[in-house]
N, C-alpha and C. Protein backbone atom coordinates (compact mmCIF):
# COMPACT_ATOMS: atom_id res chain seq x y z
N UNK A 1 -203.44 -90.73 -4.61
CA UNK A 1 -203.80 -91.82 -5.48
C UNK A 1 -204.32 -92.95 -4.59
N UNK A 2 -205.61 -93.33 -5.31
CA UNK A 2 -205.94 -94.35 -4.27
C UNK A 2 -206.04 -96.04 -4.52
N UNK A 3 -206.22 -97.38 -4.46
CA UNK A 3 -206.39 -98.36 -4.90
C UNK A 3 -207.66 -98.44 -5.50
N UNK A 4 -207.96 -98.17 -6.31
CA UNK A 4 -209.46 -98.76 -6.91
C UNK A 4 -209.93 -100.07 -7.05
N UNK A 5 -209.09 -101.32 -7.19
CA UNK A 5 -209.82 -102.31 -7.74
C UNK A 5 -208.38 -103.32 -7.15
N UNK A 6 -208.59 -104.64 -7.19
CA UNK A 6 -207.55 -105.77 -6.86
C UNK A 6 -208.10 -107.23 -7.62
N UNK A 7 -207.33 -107.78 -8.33
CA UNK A 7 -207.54 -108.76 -8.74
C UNK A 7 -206.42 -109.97 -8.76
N UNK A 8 -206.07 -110.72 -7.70
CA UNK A 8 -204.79 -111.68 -8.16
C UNK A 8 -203.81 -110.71 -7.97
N UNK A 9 -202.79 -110.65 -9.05
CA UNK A 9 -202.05 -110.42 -9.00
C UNK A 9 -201.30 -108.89 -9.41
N UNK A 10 -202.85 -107.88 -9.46
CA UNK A 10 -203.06 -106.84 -10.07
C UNK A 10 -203.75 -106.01 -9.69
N UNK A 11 -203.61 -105.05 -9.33
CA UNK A 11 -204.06 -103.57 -8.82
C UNK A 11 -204.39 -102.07 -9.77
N UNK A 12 -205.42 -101.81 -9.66
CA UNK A 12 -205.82 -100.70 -10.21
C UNK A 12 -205.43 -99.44 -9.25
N UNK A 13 -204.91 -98.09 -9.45
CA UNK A 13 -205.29 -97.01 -8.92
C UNK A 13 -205.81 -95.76 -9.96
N UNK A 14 -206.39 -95.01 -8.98
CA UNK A 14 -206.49 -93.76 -9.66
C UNK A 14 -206.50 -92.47 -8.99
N UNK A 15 -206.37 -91.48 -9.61
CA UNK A 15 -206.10 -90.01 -8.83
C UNK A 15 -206.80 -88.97 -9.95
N UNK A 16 -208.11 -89.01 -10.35
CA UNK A 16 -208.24 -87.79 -11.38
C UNK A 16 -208.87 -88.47 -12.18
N UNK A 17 -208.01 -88.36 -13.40
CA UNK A 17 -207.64 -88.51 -14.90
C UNK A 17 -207.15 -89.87 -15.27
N UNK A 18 -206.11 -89.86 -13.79
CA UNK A 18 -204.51 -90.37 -14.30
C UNK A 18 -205.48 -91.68 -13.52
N UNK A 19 -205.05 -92.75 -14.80
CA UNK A 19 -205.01 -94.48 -13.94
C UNK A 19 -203.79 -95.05 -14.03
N UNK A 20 -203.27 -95.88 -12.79
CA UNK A 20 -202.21 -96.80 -13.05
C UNK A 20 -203.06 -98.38 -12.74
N UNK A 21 -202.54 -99.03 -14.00
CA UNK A 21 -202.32 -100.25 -13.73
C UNK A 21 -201.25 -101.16 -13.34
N UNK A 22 -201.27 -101.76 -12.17
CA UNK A 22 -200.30 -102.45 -11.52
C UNK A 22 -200.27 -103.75 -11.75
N UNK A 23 -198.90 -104.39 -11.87
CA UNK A 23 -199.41 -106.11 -12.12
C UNK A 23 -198.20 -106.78 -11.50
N UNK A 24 -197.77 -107.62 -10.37
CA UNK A 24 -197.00 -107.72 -9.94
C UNK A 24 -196.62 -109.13 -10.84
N UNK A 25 -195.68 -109.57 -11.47
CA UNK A 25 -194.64 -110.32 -12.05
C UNK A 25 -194.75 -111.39 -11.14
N UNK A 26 -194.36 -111.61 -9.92
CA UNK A 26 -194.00 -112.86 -8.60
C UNK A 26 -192.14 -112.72 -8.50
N UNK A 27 -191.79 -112.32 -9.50
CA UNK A 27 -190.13 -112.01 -9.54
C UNK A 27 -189.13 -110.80 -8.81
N UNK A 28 -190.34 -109.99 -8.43
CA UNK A 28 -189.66 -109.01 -8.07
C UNK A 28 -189.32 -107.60 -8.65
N UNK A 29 -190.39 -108.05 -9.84
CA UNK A 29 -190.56 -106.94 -10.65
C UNK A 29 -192.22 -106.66 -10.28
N UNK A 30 -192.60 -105.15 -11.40
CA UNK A 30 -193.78 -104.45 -11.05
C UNK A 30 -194.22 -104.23 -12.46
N UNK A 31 -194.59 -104.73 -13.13
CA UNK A 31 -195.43 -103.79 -14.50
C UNK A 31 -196.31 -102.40 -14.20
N UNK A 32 -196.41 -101.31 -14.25
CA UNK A 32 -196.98 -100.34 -14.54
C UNK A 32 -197.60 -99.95 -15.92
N UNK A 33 -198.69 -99.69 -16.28
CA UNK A 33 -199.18 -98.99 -17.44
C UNK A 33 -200.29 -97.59 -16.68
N UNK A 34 -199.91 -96.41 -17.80
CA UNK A 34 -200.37 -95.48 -17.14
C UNK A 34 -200.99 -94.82 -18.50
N UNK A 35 -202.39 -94.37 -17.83
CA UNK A 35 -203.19 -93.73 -18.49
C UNK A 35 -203.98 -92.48 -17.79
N UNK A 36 -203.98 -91.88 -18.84
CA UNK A 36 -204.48 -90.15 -18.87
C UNK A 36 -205.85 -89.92 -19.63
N UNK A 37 -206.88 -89.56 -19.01
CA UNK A 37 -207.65 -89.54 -19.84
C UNK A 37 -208.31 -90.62 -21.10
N UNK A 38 -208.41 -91.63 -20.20
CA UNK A 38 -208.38 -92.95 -20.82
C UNK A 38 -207.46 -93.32 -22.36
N UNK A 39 -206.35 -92.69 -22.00
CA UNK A 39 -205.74 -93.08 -23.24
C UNK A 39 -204.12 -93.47 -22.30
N UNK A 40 -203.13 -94.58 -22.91
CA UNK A 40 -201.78 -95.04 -22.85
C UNK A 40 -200.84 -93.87 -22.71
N UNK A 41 -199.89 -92.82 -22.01
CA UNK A 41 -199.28 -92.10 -21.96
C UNK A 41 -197.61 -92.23 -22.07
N UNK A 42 -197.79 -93.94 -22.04
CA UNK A 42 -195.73 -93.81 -21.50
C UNK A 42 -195.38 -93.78 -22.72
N UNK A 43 -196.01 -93.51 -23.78
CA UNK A 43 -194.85 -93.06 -25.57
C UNK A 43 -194.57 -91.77 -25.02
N UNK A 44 -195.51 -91.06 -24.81
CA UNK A 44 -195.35 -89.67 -24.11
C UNK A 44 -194.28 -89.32 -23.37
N UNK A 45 -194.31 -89.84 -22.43
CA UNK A 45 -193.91 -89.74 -21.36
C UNK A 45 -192.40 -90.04 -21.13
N UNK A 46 -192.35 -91.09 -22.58
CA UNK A 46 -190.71 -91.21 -23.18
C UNK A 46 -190.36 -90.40 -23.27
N UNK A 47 -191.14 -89.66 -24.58
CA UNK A 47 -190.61 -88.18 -25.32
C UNK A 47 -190.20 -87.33 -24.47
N UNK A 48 -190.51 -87.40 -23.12
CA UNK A 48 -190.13 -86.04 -22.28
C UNK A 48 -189.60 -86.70 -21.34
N UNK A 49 -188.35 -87.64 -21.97
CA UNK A 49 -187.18 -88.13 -20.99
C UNK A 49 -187.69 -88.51 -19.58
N UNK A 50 -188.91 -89.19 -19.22
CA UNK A 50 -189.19 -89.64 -18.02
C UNK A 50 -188.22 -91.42 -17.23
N UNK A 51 -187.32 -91.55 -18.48
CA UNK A 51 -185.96 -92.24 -17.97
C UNK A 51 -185.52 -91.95 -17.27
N UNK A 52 -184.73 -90.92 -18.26
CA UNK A 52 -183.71 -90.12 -17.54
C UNK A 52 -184.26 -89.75 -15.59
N UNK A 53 -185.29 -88.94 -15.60
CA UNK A 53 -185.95 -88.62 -14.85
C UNK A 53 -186.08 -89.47 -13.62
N UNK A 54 -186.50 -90.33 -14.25
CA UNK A 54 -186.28 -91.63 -12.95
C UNK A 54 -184.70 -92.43 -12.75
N UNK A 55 -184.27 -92.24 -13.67
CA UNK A 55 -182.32 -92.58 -13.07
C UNK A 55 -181.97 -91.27 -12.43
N UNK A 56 -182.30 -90.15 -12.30
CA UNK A 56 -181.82 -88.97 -11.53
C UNK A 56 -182.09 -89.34 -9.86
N UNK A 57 -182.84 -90.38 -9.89
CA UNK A 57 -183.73 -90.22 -8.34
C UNK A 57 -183.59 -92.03 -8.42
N UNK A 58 -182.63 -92.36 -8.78
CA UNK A 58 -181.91 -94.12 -8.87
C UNK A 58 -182.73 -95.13 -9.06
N UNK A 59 -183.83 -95.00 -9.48
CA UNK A 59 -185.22 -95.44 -10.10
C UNK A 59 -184.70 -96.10 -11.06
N UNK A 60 -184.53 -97.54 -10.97
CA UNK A 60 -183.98 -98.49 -12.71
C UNK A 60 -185.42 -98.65 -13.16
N UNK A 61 -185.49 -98.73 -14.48
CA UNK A 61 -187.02 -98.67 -15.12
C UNK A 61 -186.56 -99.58 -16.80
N UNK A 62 -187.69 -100.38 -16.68
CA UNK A 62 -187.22 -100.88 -18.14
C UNK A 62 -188.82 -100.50 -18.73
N UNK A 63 -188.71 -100.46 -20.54
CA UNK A 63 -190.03 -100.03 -20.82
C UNK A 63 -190.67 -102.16 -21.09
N UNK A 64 -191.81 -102.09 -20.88
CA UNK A 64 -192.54 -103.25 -21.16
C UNK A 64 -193.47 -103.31 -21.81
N UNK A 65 -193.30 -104.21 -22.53
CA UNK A 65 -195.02 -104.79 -23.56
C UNK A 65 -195.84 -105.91 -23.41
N UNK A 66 -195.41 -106.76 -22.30
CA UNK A 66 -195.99 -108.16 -22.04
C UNK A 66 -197.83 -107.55 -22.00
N UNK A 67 -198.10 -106.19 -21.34
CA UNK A 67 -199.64 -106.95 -21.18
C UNK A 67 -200.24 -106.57 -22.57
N UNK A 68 -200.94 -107.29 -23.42
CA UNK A 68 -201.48 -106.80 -24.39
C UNK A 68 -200.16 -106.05 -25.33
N UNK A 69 -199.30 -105.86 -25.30
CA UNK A 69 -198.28 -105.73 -26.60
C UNK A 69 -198.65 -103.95 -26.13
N UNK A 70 -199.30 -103.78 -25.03
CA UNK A 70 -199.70 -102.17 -25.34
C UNK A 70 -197.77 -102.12 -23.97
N UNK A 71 -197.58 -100.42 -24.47
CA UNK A 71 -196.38 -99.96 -23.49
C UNK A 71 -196.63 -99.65 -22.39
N UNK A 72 -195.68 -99.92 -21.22
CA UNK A 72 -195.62 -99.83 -19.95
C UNK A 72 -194.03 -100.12 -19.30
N UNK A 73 -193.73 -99.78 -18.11
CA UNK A 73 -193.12 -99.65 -17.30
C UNK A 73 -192.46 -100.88 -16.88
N UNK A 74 -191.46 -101.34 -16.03
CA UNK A 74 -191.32 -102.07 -15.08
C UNK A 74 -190.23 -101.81 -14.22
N UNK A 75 -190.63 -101.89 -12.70
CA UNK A 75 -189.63 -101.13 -11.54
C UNK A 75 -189.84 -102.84 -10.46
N UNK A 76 -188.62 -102.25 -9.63
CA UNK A 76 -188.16 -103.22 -9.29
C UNK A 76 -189.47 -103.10 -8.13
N UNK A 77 -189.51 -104.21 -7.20
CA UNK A 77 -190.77 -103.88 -5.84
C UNK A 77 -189.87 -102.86 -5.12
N UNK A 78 -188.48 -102.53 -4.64
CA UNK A 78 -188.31 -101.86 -3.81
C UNK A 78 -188.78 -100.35 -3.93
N UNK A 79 -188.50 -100.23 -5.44
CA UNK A 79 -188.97 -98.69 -6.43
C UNK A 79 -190.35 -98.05 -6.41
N UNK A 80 -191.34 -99.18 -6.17
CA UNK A 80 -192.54 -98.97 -6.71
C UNK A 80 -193.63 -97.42 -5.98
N UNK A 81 -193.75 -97.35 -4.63
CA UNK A 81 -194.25 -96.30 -4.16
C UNK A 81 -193.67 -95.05 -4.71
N UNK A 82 -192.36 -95.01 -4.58
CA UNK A 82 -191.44 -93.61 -5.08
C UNK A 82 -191.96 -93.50 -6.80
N UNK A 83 -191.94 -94.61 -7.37
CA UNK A 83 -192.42 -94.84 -9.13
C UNK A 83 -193.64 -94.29 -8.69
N UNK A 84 -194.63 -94.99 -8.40
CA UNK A 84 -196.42 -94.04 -8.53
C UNK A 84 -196.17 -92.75 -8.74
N UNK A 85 -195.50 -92.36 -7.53
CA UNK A 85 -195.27 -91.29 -7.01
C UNK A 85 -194.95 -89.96 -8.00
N UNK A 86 -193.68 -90.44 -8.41
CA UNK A 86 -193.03 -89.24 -9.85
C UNK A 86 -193.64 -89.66 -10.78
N UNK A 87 -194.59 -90.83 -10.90
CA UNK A 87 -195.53 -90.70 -12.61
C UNK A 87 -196.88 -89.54 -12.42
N UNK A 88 -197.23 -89.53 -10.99
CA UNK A 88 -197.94 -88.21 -11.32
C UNK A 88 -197.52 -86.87 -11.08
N UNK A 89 -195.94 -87.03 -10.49
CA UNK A 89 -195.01 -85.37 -10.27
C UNK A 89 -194.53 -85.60 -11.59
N UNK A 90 -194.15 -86.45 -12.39
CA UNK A 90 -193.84 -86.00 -13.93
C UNK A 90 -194.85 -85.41 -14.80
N UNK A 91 -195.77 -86.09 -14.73
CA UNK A 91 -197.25 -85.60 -15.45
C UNK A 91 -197.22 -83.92 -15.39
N UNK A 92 -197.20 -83.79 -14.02
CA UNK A 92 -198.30 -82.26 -13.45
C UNK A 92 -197.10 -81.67 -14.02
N UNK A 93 -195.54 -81.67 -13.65
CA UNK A 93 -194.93 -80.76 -13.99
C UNK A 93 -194.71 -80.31 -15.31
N UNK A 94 -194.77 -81.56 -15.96
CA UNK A 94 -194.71 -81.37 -17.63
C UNK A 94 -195.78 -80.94 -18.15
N UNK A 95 -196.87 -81.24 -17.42
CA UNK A 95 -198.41 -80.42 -18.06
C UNK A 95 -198.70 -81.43 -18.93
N UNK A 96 -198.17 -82.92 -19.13
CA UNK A 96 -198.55 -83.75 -20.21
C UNK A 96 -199.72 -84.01 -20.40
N UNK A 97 -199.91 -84.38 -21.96
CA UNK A 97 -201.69 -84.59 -22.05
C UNK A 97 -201.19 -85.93 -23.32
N UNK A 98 -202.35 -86.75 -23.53
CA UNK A 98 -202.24 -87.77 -24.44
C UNK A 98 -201.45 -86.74 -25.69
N UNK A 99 -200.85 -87.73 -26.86
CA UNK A 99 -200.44 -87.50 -27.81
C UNK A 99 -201.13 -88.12 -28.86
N UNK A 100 -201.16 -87.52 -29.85
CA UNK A 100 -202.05 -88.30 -31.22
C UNK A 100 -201.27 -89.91 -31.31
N UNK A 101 -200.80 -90.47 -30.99
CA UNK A 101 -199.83 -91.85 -30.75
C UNK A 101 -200.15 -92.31 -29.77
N UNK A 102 -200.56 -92.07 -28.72
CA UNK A 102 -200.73 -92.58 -27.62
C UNK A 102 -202.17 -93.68 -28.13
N UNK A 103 -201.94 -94.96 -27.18
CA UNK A 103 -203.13 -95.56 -27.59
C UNK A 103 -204.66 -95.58 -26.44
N UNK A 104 -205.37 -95.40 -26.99
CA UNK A 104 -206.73 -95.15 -26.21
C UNK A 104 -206.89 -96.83 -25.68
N UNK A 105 -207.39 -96.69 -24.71
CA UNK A 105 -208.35 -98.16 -23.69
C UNK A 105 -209.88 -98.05 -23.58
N UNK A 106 -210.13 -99.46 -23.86
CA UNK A 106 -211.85 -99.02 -23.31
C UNK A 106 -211.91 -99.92 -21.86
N UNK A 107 -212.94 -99.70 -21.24
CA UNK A 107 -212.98 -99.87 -19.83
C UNK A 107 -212.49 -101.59 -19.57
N UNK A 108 -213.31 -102.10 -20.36
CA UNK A 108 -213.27 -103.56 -20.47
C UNK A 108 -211.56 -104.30 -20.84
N UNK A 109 -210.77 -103.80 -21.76
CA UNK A 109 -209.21 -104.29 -21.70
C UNK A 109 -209.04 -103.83 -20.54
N UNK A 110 -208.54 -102.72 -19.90
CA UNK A 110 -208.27 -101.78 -18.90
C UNK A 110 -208.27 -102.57 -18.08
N UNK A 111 -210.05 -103.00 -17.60
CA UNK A 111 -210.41 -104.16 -16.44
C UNK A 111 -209.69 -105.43 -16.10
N UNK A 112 -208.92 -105.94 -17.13
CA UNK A 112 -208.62 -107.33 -17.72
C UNK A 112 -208.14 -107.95 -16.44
């Protein structure tokens, strides 16, 4: 996964398919939102216990809605590389793909 883009206080990556948007808080927290195929995945990604998943491997994770009311992530800064990390070893292993629920992005919010 590589950095695509930096703005302030916010980082784009991508690997594929899969984009993460990064947005650092200043607190010590990390917002994550992750998308597949230009569409929102973490309703998904609920459904297939990717909590749990990340408390197995001591990963605290709360779900978030601050950007745009759309769903996302938040890990502490110490978490964050190991977090990238199992959002695309959760993906591949689960074989996940968007869900009819999941919400689609167009380039321009995405960019924000």
């Amino acid at each position: 996964m590589f950095k695509e883009k930096q703005h302030q206080h916010t980082k784009w990556f991508l690997d594929g398919d899969l984009k993460l948007r990064q947005q650092d808080f200043g607190d010590g927290r990390i917002g994550i939102w992750v998308l597949l195929h230009n569409v929102n995945v973490c309703f998904t990604m609920l459904m297939f216990d990717f909590i749990e998943w990340c408390q197995e491997m001591d990963i605290n994770l709360e779900v978030d809605k601050s950007w745009n009311d759309h769903r996302g992530f938040v890990v502490g800064s110490k978490d964050l590389v190991l977090f990238r990390s199992e959002i695309k070893r959760f993906i591949d292993i689960n074989n996940l793909k968007p869900g009819e629920d999941d919400e689609k992005f167009s380039e321009d919010e995405w960019y924000s």
